[in-house]
PDB file of N, CA and C in Angstrom:
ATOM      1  N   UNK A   1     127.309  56.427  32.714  1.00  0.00           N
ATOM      2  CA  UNK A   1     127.122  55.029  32.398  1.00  0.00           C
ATOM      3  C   UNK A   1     126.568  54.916  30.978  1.00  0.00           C
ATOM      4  N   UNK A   2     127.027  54.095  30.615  1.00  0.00           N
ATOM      5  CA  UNK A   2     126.833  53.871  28.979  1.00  0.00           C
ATOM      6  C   UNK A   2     125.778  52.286  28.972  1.00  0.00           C
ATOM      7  N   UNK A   3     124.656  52.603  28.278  1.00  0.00           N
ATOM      8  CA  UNK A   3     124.130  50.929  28.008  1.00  0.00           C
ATOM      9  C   UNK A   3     125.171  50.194  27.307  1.00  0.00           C
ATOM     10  N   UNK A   4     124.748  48.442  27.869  1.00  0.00           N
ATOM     11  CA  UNK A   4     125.854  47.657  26.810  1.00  0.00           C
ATOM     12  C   UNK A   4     124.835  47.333  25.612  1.00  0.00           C
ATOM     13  N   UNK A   5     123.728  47.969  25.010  1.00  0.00           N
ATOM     14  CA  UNK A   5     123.039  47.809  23.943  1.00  0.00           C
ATOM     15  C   UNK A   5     123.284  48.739  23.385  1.00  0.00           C
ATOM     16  N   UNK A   6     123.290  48.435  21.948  1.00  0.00           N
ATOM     17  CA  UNK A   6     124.307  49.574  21.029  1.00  0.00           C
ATOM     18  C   UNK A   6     122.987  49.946  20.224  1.00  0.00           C
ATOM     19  N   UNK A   7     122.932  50.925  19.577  1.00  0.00           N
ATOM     20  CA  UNK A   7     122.362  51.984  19.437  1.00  0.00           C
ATOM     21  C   UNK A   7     121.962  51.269  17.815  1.00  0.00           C
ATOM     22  N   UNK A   8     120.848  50.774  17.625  1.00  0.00           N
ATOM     23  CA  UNK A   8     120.339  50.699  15.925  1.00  0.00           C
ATOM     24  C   UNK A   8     120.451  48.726  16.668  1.00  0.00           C
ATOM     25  N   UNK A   9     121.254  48.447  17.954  1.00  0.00           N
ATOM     26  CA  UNK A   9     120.773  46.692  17.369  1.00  0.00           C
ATOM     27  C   UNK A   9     119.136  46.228  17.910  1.00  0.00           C
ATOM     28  N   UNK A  10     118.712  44.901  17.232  1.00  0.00           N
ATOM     29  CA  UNK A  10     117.671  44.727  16.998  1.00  0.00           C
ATOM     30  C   UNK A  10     117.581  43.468  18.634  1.00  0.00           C
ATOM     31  N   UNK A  11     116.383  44.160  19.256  1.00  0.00           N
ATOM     32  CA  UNK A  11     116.321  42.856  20.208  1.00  0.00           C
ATOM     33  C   UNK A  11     115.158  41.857  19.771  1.00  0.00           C
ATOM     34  N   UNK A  12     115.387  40.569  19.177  1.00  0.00           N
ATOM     35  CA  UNK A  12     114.681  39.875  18.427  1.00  0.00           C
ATOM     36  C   UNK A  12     113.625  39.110  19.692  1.00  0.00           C
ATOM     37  N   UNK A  13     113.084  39.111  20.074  1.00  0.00           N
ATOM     38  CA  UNK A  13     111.945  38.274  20.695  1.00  0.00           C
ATOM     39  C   UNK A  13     111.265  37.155  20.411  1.00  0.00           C
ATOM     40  N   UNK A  14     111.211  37.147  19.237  1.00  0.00           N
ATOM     41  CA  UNK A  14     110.526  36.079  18.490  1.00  0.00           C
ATOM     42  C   UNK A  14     109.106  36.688  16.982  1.00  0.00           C
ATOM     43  N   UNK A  15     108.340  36.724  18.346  1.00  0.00           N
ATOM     44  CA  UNK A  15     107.283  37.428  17.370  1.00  0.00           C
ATOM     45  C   UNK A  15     107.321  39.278  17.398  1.00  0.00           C
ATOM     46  N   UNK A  16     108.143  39.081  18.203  1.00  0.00           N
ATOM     47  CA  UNK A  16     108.325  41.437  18.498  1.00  0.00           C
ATOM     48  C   UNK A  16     109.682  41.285  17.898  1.00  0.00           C
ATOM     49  N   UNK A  17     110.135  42.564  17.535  1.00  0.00           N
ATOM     50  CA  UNK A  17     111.806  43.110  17.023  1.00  0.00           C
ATOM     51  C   UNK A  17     111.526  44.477  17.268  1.00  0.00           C
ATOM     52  N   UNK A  18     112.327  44.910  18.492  1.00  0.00           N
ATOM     53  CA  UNK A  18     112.477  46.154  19.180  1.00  0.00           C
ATOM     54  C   UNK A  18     113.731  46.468  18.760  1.00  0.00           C
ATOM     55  N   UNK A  19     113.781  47.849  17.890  1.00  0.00           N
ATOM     56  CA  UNK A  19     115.323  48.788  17.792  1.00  0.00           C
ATOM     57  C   UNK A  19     115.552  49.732  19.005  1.00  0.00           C
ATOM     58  N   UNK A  20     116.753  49.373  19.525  1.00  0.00           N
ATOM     59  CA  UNK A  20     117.492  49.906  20.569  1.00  0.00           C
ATOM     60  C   UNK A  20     117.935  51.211  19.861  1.00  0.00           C
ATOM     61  N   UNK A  21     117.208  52.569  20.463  1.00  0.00           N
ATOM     62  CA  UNK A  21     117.639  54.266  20.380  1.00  0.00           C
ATOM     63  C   UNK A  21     118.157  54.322  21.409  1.00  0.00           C
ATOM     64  N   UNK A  22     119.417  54.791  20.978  1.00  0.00           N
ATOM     65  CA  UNK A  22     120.378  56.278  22.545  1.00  0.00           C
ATOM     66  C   UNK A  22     119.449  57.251  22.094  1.00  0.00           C
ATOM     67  N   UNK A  23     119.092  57.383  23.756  1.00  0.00           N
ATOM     68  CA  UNK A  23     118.037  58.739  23.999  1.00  0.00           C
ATOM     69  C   UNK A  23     119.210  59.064  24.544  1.00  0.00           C
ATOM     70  N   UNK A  24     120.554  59.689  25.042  1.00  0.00           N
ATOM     71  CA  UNK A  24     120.906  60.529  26.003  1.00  0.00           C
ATOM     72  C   UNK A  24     119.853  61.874  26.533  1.00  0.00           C
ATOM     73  N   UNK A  25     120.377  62.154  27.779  1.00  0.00           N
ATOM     74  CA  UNK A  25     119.451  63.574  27.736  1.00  0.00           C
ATOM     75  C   UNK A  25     119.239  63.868  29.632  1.00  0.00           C
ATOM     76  N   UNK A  26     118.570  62.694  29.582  1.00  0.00           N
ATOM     77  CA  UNK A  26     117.748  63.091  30.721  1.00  0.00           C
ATOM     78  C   UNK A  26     119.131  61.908  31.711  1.00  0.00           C
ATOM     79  N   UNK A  27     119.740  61.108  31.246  1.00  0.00           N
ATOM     80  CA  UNK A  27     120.718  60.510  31.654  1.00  0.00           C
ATOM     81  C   UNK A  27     121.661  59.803  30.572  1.00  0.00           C
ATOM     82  N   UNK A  28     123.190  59.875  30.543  1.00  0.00           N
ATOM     83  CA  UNK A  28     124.195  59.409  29.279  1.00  0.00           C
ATOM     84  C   UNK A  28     123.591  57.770  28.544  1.00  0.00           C
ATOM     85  N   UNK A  29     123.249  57.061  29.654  1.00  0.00           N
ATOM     86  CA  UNK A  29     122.663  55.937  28.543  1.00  0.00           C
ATOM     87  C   UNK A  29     121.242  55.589  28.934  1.00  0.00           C
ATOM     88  N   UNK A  30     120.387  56.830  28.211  1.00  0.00           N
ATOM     89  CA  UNK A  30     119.894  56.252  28.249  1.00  0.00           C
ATOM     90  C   UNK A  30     119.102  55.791  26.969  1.00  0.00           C
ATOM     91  N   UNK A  31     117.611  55.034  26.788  1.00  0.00           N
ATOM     92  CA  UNK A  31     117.671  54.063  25.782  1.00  0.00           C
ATOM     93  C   UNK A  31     115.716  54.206  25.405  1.00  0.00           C
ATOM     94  N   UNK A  32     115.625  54.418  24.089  1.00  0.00           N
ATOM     95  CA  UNK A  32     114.056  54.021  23.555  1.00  0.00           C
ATOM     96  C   UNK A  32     114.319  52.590  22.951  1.00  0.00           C
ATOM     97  N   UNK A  33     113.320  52.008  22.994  1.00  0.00           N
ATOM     98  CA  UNK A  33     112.639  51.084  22.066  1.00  0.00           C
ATOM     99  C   UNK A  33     111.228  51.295  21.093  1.00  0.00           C
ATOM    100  N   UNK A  34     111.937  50.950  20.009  1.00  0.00           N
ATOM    101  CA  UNK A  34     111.063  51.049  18.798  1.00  0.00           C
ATOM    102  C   UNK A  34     110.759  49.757  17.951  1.00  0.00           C
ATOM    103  N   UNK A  35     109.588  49.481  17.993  1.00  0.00           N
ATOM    104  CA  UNK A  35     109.046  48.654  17.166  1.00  0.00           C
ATOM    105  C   UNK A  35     108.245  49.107  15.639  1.00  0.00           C
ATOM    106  N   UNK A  36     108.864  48.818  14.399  1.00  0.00           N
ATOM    107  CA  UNK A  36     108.915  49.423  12.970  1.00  0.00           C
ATOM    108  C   UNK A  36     107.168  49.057  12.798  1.00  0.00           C
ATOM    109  N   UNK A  37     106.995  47.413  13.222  1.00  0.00           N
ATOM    110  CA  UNK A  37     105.694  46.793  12.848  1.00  0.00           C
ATOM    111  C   UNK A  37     104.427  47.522  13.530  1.00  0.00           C
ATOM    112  N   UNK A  38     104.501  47.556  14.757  1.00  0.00           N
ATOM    113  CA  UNK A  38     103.030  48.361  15.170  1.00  0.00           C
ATOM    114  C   UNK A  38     103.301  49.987  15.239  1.00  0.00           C
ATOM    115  N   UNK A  39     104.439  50.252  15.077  1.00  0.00           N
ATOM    116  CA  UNK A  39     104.826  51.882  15.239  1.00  0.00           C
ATOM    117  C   UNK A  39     104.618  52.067  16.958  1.00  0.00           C
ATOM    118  N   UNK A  40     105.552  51.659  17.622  1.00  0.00           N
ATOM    119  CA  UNK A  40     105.199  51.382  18.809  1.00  0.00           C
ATOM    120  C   UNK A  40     106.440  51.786  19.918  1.00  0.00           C
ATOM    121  N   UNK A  41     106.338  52.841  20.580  1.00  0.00           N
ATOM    122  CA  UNK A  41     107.731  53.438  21.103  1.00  0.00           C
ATOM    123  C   UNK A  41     107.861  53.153  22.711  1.00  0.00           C
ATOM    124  N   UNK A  42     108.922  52.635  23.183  1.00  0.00           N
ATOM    125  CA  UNK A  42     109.364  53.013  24.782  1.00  0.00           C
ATOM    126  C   UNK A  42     109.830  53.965  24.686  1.00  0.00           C
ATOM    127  N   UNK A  43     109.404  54.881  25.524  1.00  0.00           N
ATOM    128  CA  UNK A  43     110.477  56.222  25.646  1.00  0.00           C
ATOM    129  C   UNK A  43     111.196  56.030  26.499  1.00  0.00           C
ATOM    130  N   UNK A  44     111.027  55.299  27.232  1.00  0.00           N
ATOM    131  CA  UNK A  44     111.609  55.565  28.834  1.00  0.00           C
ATOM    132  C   UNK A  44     111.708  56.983  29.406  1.00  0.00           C
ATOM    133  N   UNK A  45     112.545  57.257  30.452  1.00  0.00           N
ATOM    134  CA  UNK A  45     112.349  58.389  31.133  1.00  0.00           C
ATOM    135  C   UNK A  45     112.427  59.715  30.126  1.00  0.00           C
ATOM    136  N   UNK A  46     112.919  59.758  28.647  1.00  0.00           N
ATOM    137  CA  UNK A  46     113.521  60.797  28.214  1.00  0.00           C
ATOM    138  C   UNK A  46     111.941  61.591  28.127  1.00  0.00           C
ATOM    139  N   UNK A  47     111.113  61.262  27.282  1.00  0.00           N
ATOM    140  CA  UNK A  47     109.564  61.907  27.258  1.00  0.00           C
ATOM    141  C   UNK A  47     108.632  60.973  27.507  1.00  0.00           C
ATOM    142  N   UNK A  48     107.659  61.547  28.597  1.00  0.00           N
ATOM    143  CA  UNK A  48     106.223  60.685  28.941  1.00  0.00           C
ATOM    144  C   UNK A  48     105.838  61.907  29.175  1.00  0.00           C
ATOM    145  N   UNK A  49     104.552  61.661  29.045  1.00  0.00           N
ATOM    146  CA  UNK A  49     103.174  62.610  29.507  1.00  0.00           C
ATOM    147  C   UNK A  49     102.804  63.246  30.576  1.00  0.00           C
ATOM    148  N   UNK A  50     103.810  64.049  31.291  1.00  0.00           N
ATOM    149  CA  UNK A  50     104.253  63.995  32.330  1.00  0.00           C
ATOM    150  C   UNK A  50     105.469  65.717  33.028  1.00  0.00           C
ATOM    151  N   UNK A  51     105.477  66.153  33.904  1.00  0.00           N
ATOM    152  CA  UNK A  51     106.466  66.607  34.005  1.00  0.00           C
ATOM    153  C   UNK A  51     107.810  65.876  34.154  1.00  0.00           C
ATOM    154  N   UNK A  52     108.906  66.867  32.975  1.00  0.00           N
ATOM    155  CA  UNK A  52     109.947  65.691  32.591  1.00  0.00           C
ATOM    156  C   UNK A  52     110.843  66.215  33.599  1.00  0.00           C
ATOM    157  N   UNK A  53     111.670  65.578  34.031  1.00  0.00           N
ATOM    158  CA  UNK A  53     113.027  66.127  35.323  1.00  0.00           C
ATOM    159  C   UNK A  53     114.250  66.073  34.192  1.00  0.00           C
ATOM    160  N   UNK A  54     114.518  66.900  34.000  1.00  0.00           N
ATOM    161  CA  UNK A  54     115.520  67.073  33.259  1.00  0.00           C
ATOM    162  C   UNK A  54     117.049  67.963  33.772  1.00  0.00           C
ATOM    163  N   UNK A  55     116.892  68.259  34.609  1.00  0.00           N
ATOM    164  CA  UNK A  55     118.161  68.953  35.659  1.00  0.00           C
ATOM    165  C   UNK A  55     118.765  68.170  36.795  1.00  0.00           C
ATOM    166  N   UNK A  56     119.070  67.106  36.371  1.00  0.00           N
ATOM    167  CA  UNK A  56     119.336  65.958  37.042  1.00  0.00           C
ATOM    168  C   UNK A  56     121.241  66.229  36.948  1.00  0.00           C
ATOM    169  N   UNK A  57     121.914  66.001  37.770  1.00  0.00           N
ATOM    170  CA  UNK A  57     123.547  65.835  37.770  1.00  0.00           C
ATOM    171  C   UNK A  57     124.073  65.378  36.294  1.00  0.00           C
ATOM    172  N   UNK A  58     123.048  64.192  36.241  1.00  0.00           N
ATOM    173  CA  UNK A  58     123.947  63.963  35.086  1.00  0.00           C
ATOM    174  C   UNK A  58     123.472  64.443  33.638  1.00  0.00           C
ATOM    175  N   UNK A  59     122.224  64.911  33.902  1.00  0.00           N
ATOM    176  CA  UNK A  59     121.304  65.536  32.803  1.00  0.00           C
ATOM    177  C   UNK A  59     122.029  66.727  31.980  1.00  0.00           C
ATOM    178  N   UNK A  60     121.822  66.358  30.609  1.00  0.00           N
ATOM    179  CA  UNK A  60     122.765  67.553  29.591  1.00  0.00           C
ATOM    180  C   UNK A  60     121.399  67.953  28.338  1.00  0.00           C
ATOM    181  N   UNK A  61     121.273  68.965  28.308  1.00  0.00           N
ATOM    182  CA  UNK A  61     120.054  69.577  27.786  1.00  0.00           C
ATOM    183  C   UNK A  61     120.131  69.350  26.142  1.00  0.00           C
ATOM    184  N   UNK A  62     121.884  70.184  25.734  1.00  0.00           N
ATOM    185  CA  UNK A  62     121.734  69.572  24.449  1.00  0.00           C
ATOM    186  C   UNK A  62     121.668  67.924  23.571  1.00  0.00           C
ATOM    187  N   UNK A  63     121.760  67.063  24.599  1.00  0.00           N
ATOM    188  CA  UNK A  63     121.799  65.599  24.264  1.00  0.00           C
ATOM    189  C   UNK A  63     120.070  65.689  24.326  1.00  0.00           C
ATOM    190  N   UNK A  64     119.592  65.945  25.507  1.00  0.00           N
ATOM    191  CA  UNK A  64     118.109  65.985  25.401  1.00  0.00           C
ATOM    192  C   UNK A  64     117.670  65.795  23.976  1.00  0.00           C
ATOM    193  N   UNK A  65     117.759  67.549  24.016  1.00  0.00           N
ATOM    194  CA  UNK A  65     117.153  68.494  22.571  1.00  0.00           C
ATOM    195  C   UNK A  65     117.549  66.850  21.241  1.00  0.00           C
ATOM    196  N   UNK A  66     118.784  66.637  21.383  1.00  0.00           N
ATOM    197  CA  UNK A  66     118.765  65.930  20.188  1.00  0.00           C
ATOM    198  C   UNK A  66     118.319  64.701  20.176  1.00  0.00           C
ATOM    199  N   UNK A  67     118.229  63.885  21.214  1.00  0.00           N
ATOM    200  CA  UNK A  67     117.109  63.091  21.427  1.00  0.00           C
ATOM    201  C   UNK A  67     116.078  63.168  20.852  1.00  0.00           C
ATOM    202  N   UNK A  68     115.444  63.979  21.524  1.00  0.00           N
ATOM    203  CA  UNK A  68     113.728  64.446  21.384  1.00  0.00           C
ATOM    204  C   UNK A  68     113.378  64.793  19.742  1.00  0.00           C
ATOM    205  N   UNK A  69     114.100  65.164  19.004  1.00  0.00           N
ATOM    206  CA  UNK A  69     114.483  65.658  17.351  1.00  0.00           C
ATOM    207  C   UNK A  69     114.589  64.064  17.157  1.00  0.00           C
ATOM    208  N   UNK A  70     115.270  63.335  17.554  1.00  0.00           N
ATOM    209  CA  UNK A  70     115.216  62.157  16.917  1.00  0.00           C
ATOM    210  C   UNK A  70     114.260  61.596  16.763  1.00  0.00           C
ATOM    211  N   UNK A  71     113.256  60.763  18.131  1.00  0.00           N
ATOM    212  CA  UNK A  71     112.580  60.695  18.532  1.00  0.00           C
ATOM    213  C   UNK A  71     111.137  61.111  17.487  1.00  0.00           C
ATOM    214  N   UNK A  72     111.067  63.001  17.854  1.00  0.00           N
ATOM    215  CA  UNK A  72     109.963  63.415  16.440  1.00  0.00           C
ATOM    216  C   UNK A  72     110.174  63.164  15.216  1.00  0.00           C
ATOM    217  N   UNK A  73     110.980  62.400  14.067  1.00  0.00           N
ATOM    218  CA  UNK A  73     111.423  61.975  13.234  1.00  0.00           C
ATOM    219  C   UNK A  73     110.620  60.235  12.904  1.00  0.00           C
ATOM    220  N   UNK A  74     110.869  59.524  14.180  1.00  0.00           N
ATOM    221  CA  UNK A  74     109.719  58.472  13.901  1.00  0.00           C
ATOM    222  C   UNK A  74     107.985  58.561  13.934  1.00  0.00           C
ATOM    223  N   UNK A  75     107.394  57.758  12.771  1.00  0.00           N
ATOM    224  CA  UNK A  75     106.453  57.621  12.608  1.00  0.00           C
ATOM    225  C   UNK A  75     105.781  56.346  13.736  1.00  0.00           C
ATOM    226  N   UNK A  76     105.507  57.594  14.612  1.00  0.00           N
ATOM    227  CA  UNK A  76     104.882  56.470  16.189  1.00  0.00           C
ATOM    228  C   UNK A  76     103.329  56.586  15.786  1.00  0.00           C
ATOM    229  N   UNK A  77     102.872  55.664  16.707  1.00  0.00           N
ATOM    230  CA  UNK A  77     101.180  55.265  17.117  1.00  0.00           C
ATOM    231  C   UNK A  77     101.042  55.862  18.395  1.00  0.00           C
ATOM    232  N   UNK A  78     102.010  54.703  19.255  1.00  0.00           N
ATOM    233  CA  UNK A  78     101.356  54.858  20.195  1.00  0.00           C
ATOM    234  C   UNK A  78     103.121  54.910  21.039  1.00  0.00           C
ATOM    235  N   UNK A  79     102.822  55.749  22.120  1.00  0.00           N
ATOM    236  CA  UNK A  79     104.330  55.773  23.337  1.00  0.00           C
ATOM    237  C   UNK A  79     103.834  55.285  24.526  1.00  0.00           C
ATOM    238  N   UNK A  80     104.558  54.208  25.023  1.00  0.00           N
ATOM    239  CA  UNK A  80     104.539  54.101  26.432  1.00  0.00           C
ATOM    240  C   UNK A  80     105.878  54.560  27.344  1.00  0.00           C
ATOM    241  N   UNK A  81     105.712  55.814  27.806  1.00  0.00           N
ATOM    242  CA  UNK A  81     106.691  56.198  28.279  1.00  0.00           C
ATOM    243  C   UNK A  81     107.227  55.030  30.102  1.00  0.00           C
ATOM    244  N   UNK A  82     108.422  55.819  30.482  1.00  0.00           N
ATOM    245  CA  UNK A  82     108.683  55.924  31.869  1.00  0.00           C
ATOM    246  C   UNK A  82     107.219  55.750  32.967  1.00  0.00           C
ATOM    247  N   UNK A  83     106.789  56.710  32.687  1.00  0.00           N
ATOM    248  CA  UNK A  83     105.862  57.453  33.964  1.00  0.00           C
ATOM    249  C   UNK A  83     104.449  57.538  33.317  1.00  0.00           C
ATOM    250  N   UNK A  84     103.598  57.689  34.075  1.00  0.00           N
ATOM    251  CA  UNK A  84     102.441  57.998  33.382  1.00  0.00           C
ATOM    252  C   UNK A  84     101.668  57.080  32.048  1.00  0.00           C
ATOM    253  N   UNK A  85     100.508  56.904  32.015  1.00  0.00           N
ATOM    254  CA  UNK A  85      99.803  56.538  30.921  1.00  0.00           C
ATOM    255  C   UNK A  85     100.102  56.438  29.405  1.00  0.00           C
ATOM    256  N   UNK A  86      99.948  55.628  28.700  1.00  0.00           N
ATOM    257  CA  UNK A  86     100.605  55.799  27.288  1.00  0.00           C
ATOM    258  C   UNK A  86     100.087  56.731  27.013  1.00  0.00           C
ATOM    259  N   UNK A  87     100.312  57.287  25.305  1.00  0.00           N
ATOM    260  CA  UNK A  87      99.479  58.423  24.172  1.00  0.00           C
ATOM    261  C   UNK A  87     100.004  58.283  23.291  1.00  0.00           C
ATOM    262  N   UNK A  88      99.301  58.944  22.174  1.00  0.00           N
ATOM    263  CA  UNK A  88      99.478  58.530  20.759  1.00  0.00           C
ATOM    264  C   UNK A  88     100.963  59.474  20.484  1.00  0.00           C
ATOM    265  N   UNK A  89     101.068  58.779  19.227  1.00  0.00           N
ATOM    266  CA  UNK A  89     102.392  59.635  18.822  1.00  0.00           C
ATOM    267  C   UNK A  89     101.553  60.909  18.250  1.00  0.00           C
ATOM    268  N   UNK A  90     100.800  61.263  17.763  1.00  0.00           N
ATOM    269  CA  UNK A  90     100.186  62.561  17.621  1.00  0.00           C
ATOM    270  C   UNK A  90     100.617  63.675  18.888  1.00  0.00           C
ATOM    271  N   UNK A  91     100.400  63.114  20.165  1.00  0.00           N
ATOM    272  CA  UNK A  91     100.636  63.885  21.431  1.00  0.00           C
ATOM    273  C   UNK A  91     102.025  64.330  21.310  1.00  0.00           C
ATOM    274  N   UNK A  92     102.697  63.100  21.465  1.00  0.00           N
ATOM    275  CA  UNK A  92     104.372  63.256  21.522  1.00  0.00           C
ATOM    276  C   UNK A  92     104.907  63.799  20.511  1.00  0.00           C
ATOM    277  N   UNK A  93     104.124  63.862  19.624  1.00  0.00           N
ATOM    278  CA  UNK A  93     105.341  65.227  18.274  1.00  0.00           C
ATOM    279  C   UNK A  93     104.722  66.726  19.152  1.00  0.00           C
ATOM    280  N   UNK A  94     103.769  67.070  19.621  1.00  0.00           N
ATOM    281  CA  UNK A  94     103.376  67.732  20.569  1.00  0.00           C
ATOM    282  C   UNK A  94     104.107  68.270  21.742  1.00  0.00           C
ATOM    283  N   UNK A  95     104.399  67.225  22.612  1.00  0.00           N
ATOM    284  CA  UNK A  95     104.916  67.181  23.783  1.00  0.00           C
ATOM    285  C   UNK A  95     106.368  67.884  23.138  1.00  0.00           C
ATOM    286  N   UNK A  96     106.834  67.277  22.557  1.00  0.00           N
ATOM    287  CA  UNK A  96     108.538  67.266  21.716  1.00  0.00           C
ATOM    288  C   UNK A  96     108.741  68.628  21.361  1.00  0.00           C
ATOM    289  N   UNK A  97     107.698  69.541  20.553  1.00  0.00           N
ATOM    290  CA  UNK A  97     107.480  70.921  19.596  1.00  0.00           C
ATOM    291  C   UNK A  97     107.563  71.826  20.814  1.00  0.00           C
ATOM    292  N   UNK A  98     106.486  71.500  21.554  1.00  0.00           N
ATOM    293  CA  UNK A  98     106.582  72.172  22.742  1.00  0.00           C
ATOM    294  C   UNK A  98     107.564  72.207  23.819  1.00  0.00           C
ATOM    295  N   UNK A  99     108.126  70.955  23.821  1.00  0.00           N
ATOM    296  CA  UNK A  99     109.777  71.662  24.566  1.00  0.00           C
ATOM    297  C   UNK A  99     110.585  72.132  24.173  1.00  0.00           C
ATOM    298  N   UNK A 100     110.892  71.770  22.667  1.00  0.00           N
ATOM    299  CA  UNK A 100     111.802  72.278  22.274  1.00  0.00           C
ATOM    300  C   UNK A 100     111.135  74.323  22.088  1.00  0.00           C
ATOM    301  N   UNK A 101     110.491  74.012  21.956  1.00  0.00           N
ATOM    302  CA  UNK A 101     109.927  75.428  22.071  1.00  0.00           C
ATOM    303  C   UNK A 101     110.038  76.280  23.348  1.00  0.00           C
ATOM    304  N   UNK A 102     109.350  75.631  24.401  1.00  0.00           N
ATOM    305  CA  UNK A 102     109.782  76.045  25.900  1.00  0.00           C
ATOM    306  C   UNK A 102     111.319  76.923  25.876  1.00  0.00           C
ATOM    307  N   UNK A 103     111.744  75.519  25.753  1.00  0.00           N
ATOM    308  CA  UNK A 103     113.665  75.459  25.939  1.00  0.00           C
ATOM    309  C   UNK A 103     114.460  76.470  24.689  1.00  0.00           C
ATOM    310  N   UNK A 104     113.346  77.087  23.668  1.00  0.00           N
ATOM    311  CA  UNK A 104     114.419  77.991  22.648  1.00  0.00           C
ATOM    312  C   UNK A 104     115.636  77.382  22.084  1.00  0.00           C
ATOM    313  N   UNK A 105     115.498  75.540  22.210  1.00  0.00           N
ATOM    314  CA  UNK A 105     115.866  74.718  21.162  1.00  0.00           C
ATOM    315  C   UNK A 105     115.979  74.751  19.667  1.00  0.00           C
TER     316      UNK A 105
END
C-alpha cells in the first residue's frame, strides 16, 4: 500500500506546516512528519524508543536502512514516535547509528 500523500508535500494547518517523508521500511507506505519551525519529527512506526519490529511480511530492511539515513540527516529536537515516549533528536541520531550498526548497514 502506497500513502496518497506524496513525499516532500506540505500539510498546511494553519499555524503548523508538517512535510510529508516516505519512511518505507518497516511497511511500503509508510510516512514521517516534519516540522522545519520547531525541528519537530513524527516518526511513526519506522523509529521510536522502543524495540522496533522490523520482520514484518511486508517489512524490507534495505528501504528501512534508507529511511533511517534519511531521517539522521534532519536537524530534529524533539521525536514523537509510534510507540513509546518522545526523545530528543540527540537520542534518535543514536538510536539510528546504532541500528544501522547492529544491522552492518
Amino acid at each position: 500500500m502506497v500513502s496518497p500523500l506524496k513525499d516532500g508535500e506540505i500539510l498546511d494547518l494553519g499555524n503548523r506546516q508538517w512535510e510529508v517523508i516516505h519512511t518505507p521500511g518497516h511497511s511500503p507506505g509508510g510516512i514521517a512528519l516534519w516540522e522545519t519551525k520547531t525541528q519537530t519529527l513524527i516518526s511513526g512506526d519506522l523509529i521510536y524508543d522502543g524495540p522496533l519490529i522490523e520482520d514484518l511480511w511486508h517489512s524490507d530492511i534495505a528501504d528501512y536502512a534508507a529511511s533511517m539515513r534519511r531521517l539522521r540527516q534532519l536537524p530534529v529536537r524533539t521525536v514523537h514516535g509510534g510507540h513509546f515516549p518522545s526523545f530528543s533528536g540527540q537520542h534518535l541520531r543514536q538510536l539510528i547509528d546504532d541500528w544501522l550498526r547492529q544491522h552492518e548497514l
